[in-house]
PDB file of N, CA and C in Angstrom:
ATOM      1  N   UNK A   1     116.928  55.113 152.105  1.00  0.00           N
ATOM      2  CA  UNK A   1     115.871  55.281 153.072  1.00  0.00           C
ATOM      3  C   UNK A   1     114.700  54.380 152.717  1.00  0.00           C
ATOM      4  N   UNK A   2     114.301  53.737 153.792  1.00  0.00           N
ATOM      5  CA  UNK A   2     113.022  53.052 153.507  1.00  0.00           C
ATOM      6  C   UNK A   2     111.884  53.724 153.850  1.00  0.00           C
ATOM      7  N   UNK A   3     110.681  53.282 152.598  1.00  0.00           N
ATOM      8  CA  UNK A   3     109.400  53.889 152.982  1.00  0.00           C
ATOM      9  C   UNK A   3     108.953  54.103 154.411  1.00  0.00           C
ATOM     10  N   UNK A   4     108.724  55.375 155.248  1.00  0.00           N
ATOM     11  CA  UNK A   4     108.231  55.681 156.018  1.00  0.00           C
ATOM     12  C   UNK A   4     109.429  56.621 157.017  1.00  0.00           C
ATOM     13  N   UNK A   5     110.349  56.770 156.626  1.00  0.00           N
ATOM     14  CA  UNK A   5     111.385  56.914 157.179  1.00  0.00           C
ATOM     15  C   UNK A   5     111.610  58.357 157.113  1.00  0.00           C
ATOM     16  N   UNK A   6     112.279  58.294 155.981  1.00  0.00           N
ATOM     17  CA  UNK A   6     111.884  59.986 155.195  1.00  0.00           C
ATOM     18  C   UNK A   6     111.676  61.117 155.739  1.00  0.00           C
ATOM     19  N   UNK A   7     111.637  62.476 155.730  1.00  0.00           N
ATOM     20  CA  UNK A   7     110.554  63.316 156.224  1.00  0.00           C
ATOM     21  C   UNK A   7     109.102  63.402 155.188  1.00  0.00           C
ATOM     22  N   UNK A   8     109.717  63.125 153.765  1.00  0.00           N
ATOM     23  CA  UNK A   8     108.605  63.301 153.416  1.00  0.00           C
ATOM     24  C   UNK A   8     107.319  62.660 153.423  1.00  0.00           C
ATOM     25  N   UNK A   9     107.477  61.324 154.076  1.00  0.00           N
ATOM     26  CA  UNK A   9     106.347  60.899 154.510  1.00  0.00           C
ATOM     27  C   UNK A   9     106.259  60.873 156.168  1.00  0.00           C
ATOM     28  N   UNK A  10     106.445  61.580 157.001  1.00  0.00           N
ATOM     29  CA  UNK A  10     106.384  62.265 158.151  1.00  0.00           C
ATOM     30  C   UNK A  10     105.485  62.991 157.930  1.00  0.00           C
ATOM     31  N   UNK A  11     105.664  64.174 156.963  1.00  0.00           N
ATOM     32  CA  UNK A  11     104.745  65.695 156.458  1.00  0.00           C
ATOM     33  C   UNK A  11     103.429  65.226 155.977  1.00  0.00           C
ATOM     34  N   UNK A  12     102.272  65.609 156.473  1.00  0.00           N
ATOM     35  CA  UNK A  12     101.183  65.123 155.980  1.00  0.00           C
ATOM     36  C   UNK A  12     100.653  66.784 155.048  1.00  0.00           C
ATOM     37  N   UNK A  13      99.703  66.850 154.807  1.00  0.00           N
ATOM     38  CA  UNK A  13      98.754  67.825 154.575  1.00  0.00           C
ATOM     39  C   UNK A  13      98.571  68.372 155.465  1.00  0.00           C
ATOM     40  N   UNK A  14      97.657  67.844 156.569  1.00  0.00           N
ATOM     41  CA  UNK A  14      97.205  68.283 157.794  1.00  0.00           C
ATOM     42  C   UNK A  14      98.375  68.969 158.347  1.00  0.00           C
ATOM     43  N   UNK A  15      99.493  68.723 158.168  1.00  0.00           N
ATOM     44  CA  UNK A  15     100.679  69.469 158.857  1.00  0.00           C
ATOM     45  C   UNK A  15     101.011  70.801 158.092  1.00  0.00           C
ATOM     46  N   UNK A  16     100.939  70.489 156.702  1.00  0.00           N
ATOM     47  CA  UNK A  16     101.197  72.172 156.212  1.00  0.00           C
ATOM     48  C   UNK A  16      99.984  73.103 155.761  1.00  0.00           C
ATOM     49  N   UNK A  17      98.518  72.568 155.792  1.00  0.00           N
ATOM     50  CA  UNK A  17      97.883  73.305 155.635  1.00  0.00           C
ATOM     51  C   UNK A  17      97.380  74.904 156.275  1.00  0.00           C
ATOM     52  N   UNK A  18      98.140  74.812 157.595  1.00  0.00           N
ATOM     53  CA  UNK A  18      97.629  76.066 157.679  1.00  0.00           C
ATOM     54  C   UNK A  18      99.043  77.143 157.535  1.00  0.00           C
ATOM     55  N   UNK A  19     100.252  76.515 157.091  1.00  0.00           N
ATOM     56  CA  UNK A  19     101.211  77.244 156.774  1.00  0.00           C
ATOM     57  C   UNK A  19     100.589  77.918 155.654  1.00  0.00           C
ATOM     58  N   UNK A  20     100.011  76.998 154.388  1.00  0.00           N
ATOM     59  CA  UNK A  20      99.690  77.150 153.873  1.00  0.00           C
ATOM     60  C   UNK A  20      98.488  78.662 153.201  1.00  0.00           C
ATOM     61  N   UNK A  21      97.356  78.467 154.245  1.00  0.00           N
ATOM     62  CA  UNK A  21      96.200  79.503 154.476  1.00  0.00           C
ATOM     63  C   UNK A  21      97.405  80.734 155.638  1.00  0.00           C
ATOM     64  N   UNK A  22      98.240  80.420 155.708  1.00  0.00           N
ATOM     65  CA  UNK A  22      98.509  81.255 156.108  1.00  0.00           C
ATOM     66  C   UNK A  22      99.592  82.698 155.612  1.00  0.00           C
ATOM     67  N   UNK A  23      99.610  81.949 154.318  1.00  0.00           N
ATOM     68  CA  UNK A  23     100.444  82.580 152.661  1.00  0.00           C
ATOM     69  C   UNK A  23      99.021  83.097 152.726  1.00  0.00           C
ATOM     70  N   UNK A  24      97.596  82.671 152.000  1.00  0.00           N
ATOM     71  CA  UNK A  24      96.667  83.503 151.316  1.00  0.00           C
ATOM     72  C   UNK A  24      96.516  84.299 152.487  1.00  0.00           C
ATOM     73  N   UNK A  25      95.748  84.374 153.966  1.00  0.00           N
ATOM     74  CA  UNK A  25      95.908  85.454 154.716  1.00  0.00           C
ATOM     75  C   UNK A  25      96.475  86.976 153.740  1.00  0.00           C
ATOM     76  N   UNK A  26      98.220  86.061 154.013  1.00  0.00           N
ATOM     77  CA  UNK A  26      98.972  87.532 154.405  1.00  0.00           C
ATOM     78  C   UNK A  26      98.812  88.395 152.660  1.00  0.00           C
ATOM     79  N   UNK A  27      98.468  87.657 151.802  1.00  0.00           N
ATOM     80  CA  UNK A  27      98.410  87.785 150.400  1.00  0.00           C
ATOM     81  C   UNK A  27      97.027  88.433 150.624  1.00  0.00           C
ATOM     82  N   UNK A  28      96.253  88.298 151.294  1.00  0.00           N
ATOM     83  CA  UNK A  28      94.612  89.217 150.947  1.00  0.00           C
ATOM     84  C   UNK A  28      94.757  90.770 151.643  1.00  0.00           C
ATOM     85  N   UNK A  29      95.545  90.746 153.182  1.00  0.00           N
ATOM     86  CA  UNK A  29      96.313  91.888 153.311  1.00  0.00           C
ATOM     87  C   UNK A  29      97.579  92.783 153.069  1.00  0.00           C
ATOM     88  N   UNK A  30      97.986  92.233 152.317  1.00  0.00           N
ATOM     89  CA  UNK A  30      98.980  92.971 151.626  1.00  0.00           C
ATOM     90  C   UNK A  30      98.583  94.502 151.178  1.00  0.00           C
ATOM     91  N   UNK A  31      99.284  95.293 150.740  1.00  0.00           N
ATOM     92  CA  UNK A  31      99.263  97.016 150.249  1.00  0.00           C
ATOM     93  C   UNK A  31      98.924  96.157 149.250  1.00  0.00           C
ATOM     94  N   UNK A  32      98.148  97.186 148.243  1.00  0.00           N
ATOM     95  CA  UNK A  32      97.362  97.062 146.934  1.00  0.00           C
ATOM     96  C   UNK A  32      98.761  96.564 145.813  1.00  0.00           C
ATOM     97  N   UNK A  33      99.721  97.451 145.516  1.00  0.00           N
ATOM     98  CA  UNK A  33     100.537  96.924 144.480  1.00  0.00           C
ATOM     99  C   UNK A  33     101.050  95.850 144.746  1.00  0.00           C
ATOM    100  N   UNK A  34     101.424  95.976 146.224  1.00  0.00           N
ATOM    101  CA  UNK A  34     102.167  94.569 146.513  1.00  0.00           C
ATOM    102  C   UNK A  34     101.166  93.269 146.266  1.00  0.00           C
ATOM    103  N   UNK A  35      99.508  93.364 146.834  1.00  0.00           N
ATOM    104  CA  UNK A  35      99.053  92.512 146.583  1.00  0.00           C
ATOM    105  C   UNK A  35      98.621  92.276 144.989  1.00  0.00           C
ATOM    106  N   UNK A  36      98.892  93.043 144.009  1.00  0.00           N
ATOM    107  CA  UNK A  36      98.528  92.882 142.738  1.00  0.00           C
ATOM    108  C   UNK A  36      99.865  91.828 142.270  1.00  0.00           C
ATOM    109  N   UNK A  37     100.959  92.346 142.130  1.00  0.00           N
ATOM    110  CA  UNK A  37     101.925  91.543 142.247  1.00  0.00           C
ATOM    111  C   UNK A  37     102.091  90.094 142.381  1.00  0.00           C
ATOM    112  N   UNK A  38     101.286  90.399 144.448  1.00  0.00           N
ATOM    113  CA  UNK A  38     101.668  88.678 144.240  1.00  0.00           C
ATOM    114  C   UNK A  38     101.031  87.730 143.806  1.00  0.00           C
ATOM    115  N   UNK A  39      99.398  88.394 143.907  1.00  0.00           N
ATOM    116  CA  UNK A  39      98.353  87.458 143.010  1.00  0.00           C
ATOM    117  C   UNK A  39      99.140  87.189 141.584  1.00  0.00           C
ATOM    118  N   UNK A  40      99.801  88.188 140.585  1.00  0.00           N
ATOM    119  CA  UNK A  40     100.536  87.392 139.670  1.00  0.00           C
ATOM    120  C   UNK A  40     101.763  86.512 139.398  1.00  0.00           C
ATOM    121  N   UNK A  41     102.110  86.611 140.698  1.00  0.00           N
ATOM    122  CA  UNK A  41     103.093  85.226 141.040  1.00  0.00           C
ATOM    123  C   UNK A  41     102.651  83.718 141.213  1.00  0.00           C
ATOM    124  N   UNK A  42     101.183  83.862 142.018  1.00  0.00           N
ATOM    125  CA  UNK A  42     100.316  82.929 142.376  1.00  0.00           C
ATOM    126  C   UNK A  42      99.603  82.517 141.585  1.00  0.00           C
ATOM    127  N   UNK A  43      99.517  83.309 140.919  1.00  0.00           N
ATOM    128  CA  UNK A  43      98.693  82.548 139.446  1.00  0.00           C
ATOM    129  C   UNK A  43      99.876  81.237 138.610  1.00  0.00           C
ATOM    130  N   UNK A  44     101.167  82.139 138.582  1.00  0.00           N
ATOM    131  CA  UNK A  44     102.318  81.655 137.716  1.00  0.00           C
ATOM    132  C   UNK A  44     102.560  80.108 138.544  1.00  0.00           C
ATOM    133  N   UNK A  45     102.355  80.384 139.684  1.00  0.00           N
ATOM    134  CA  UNK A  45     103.045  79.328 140.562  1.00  0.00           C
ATOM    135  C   UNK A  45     102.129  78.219 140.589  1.00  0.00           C
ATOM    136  N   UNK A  46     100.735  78.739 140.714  1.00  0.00           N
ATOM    137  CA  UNK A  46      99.786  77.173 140.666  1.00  0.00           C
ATOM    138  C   UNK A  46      99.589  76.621 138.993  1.00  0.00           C
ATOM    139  N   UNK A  47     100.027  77.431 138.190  1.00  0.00           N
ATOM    140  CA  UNK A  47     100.477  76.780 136.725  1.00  0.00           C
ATOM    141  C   UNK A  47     101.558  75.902 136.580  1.00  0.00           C
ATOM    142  N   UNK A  48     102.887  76.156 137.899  1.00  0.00           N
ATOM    143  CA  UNK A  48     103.477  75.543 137.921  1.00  0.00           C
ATOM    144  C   UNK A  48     103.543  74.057 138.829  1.00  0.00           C
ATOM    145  N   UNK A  49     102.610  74.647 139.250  1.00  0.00           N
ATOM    146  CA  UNK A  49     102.161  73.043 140.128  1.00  0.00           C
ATOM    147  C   UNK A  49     101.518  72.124 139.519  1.00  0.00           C
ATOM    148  N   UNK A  50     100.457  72.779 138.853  1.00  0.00           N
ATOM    149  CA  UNK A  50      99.762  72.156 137.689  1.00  0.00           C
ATOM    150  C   UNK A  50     101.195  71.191 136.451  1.00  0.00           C
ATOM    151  N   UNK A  51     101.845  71.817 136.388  1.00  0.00           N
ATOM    152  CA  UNK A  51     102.427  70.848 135.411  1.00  0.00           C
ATOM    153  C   UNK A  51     103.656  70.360 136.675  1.00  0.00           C
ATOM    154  N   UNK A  52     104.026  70.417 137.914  1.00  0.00           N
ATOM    155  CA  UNK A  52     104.616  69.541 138.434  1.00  0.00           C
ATOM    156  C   UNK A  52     104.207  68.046 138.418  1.00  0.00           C
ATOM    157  N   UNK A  53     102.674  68.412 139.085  1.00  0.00           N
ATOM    158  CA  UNK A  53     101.620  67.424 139.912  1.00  0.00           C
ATOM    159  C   UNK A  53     101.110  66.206 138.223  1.00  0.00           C
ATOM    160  N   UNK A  54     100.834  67.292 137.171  1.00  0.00           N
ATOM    161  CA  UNK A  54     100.254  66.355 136.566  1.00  0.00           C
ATOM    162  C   UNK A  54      98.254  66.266 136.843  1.00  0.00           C
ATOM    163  N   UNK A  55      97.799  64.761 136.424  1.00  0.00           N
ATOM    164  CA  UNK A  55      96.916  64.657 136.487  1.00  0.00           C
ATOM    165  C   UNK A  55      96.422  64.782 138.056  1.00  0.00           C
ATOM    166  N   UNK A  56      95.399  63.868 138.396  1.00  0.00           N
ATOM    167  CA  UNK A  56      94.556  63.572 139.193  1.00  0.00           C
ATOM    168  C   UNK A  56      95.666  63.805 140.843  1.00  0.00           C
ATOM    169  N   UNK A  57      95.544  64.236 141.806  1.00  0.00           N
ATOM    170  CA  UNK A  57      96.196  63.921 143.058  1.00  0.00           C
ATOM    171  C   UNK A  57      95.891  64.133 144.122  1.00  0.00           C
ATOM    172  N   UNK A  58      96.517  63.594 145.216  1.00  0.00           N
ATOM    173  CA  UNK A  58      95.839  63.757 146.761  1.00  0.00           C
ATOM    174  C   UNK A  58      96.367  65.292 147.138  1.00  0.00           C
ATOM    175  N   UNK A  59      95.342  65.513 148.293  1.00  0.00           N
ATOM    176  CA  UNK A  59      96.874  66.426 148.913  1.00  0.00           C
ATOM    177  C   UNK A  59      97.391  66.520 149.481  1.00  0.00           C
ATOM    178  N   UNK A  60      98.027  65.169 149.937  1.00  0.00           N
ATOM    179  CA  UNK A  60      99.291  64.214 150.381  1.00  0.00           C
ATOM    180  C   UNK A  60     100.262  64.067 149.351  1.00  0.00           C
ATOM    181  N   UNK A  61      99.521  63.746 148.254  1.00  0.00           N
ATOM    182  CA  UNK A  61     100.516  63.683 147.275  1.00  0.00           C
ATOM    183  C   UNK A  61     101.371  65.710 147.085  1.00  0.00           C
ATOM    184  N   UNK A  62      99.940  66.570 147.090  1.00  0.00           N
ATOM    185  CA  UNK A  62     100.659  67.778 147.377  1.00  0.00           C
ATOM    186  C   UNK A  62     101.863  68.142 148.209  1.00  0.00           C
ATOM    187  N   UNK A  63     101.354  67.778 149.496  1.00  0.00           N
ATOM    188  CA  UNK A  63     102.263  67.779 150.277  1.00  0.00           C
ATOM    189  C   UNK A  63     103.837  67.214 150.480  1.00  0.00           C
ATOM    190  N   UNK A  64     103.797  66.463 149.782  1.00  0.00           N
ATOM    191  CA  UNK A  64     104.978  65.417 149.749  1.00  0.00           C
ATOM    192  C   UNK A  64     105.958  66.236 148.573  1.00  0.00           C
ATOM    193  N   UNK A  65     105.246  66.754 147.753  1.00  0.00           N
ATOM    194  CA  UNK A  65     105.611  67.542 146.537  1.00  0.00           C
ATOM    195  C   UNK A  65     106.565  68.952 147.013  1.00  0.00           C
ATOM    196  N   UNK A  66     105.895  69.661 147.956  1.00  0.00           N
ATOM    197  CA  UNK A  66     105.759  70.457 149.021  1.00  0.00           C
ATOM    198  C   UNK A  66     107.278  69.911 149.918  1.00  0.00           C
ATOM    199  N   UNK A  67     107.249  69.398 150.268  1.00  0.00           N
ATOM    200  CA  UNK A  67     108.556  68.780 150.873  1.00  0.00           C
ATOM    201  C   UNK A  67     109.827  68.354 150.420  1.00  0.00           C
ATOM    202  N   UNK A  68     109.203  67.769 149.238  1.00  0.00           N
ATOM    203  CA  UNK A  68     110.601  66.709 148.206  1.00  0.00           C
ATOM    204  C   UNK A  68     111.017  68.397 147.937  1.00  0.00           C
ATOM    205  N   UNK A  69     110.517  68.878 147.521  1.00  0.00           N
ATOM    206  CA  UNK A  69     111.059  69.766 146.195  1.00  0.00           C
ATOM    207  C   UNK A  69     111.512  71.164 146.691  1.00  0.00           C
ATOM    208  N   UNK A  70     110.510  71.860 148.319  1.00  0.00           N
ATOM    209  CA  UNK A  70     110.596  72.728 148.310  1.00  0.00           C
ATOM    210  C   UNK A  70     109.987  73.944 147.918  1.00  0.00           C
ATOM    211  N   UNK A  71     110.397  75.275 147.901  1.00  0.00           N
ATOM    212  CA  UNK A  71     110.084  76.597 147.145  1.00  0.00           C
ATOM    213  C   UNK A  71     111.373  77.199 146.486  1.00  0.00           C
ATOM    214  N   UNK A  72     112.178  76.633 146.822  1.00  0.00           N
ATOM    215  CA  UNK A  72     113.286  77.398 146.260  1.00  0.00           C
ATOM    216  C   UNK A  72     112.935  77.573 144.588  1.00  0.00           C
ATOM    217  N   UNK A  73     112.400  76.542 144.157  1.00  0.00           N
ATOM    218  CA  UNK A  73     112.006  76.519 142.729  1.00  0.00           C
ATOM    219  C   UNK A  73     111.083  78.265 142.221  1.00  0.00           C
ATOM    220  N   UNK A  74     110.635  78.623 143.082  1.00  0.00           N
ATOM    221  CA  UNK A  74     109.444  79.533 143.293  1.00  0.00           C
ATOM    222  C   UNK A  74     109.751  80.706 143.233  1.00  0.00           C
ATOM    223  N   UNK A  75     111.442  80.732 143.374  1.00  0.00           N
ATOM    224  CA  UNK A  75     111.698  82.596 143.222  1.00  0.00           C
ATOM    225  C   UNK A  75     112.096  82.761 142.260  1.00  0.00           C
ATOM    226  N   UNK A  76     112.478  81.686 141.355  1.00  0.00           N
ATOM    227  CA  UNK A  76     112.648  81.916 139.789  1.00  0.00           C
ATOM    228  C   UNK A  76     111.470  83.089 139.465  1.00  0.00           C
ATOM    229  N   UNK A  77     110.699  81.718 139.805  1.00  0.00           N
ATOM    230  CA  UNK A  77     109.093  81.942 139.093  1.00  0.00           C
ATOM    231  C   UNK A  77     108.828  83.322 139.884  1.00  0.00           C
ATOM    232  N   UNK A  78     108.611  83.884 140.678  1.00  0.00           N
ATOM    233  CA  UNK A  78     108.694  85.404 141.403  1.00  0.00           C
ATOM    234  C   UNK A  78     109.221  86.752 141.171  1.00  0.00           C
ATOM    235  N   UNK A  79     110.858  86.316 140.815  1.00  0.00           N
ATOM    236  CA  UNK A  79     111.383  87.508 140.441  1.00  0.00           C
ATOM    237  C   UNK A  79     111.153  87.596 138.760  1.00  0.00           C
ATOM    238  N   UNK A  80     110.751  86.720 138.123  1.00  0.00           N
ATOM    239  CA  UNK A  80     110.274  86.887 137.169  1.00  0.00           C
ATOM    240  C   UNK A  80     108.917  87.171 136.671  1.00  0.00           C
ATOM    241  N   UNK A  81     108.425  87.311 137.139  1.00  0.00           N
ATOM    242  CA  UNK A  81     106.600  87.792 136.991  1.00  0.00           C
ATOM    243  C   UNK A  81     106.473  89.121 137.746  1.00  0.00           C
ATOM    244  N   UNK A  82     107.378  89.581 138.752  1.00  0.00           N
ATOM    245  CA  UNK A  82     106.922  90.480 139.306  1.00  0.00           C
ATOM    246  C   UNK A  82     108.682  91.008 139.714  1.00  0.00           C
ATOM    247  N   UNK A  83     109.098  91.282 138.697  1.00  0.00           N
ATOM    248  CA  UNK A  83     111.055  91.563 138.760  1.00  0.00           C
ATOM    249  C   UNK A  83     111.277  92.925 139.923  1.00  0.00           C
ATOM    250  N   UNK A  84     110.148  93.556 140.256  1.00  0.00           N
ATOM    251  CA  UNK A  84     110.259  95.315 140.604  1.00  0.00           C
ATOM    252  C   UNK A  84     109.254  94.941 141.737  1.00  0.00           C
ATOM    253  N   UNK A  85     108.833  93.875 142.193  1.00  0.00           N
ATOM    254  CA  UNK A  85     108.242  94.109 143.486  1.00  0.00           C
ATOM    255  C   UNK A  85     108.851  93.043 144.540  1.00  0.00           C
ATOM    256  N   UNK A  86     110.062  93.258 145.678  1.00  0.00           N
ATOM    257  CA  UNK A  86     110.661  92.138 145.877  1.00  0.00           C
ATOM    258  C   UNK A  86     109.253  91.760 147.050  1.00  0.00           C
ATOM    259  N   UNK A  87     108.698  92.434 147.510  1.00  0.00           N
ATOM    260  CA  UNK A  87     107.626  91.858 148.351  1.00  0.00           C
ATOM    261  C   UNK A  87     106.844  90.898 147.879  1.00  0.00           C
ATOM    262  N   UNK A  88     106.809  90.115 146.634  1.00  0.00           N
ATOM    263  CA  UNK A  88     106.204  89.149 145.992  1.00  0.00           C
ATOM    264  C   UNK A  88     106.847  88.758 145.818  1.00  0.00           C
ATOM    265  N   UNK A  89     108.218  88.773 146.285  1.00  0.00           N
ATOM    266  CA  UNK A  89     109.121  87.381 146.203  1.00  0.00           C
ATOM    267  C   UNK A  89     109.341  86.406 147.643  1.00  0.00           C
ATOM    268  N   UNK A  90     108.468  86.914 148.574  1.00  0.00           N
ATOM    269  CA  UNK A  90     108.600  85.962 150.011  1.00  0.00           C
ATOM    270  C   UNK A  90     107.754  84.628 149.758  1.00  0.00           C
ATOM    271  N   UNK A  91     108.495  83.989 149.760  1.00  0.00           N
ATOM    272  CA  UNK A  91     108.508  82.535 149.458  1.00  0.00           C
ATOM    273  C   UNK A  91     107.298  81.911 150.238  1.00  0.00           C
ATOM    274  N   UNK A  92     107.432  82.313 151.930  1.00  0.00           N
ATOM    275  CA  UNK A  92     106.071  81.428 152.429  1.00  0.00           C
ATOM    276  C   UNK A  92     105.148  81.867 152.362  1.00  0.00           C
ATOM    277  N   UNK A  93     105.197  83.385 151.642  1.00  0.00           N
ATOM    278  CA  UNK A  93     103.544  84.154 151.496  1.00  0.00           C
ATOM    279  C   UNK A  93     102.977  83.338 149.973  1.00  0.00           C
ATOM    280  N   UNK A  94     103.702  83.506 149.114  1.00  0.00           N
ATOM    281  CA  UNK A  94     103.439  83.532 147.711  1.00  0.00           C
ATOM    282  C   UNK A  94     103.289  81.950 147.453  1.00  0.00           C
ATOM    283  N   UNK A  95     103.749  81.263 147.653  1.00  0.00           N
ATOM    284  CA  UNK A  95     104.437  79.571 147.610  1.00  0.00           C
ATOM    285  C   UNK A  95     103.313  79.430 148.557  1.00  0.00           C
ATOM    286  N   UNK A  96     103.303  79.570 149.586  1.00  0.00           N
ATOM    287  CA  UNK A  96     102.191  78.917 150.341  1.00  0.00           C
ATOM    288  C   UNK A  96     100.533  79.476 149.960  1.00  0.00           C
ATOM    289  N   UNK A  97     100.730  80.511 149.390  1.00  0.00           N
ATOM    290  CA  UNK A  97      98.785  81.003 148.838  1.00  0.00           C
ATOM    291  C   UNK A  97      99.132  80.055 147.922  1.00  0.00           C
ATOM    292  N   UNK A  98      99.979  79.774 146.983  1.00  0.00           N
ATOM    293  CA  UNK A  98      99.555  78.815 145.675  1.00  0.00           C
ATOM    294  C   UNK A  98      99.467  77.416 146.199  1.00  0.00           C
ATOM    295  N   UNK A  99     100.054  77.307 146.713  1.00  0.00           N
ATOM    296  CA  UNK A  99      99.823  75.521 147.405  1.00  0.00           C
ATOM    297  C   UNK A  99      98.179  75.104 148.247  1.00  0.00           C
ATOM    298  N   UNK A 100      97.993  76.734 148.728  1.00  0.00           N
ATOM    299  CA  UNK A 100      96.796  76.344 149.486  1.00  0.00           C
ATOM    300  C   UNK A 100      95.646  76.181 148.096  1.00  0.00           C
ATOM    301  N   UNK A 101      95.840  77.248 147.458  1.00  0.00           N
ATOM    302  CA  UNK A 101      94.743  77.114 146.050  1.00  0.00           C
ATOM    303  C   UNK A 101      94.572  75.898 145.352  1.00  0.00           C
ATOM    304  N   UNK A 102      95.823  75.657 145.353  1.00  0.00           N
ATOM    305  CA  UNK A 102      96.271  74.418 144.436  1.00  0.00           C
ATOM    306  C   UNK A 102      95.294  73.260 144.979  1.00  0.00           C
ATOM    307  N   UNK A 103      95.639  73.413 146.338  1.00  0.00           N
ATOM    308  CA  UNK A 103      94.755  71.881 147.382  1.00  0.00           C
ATOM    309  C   UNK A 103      93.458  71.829 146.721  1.00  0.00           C
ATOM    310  N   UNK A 104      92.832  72.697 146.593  1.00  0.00           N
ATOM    311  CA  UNK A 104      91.330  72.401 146.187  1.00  0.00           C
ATOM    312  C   UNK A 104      91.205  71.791 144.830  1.00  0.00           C
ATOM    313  N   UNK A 105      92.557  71.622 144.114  1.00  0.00           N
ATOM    314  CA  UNK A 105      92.150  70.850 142.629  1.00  0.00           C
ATOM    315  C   UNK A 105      92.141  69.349 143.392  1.00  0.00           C
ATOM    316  N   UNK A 106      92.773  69.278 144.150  1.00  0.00           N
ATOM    317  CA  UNK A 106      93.141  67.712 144.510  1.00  0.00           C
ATOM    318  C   UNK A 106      91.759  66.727 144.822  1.00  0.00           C
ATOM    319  N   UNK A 107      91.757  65.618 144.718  1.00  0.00           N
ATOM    320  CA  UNK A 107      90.971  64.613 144.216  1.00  0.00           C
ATOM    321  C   UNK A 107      90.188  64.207 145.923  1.00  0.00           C
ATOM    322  N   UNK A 108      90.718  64.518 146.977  1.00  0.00           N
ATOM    323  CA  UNK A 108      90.510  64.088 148.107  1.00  0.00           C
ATOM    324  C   UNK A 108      90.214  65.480 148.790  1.00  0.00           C
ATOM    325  N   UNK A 109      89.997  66.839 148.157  1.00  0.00           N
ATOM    326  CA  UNK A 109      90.175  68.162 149.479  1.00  0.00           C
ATOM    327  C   UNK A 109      88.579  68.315 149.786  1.00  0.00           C
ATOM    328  N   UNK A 110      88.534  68.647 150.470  1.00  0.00           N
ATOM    329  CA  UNK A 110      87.325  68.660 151.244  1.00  0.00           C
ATOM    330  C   UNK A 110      87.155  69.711 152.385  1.00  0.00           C
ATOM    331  N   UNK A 111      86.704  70.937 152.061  1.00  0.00           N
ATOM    332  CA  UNK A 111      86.898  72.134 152.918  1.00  0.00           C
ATOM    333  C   UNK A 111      88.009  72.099 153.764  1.00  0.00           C
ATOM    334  N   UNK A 112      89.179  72.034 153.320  1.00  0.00           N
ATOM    335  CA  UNK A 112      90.637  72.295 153.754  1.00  0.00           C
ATOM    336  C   UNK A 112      90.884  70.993 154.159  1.00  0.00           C
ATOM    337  N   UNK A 113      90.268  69.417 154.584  1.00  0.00           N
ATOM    338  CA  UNK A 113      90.833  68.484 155.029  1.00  0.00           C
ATOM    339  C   UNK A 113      90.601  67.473 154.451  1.00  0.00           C
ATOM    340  N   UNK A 114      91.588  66.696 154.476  1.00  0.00           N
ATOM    341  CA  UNK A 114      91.236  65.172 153.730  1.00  0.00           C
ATOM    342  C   UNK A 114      89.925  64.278 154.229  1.00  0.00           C
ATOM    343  N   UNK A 115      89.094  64.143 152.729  1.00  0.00           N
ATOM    344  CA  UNK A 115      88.684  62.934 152.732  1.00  0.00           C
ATOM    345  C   UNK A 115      88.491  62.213 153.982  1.00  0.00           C
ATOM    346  N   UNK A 116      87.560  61.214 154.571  1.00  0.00           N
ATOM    347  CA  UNK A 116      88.068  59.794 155.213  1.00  0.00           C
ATOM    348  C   UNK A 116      88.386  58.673 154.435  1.00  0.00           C
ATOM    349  N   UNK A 117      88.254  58.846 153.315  1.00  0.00           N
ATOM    350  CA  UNK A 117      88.764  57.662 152.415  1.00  0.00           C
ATOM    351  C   UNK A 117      90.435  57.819 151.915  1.00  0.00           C
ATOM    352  N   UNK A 118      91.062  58.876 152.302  1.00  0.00           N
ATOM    353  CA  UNK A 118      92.576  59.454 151.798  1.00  0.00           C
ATOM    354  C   UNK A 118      93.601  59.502 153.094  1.00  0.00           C
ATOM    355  N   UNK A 119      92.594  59.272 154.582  1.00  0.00           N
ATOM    356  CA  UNK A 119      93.153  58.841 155.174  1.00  0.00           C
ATOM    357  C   UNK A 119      93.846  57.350 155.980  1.00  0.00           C
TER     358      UNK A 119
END
């Protein structure tokens, strides 16, 4: 595949961000255990982004990360932090609050949208 071709450079930020806010949403209303739970999945998971991502990044580069790779990686990380609550194992609640958190480390976020210099 040649550059541009891909989906993953199709997928911008702007395209999954509100999938994204739309994991923390359902994560701030959640039942109390369930939401204790998944906040400790979400913690586990933006640690794990943290050492996907590395240093400095866009969140394009998030996004692309987000795409190449998926969540499937994420229920490891789920049923293991929280083995007895499967409601913290739904992938676009939990996976998507950490991706949205995550955005704000990125080098270009800017109250949920890129930069004009990242575009």
């Amino acid at each position: 595949m040649s550059e541009g071709e891909g989906r993953g450079e199709a997928v911008t930020y702007d395209d999954l961000i509100g999938l994204w806010q739309d994991g923390q949403r359902l994560v701030s209303v959640a039942e109390p255990a369930d939401r204790a739970a998944m906040e400790r999945v979400v913690d586990e998971l933006v640690v794990q982004l943290r050492r996907r991502l590395g240093g400095p990044f866009t969140v394009n580069e998030l996004a692309r990360l987000y795409v190449e790779q998926g969540t499937d990686w994420c229920f490891d990380v789920a049923v293991r932090v929280a083995p007895n609550r499967p409601a913290a194992w739904d992938l676009p609640t939990v996976a998507g609050c950490a991706f949205a958190i995550y955005a704000r480390q990125a080098i270009d976020y800017t109250t949920g949208r890129r930069t004009a210099e990242s575009q």
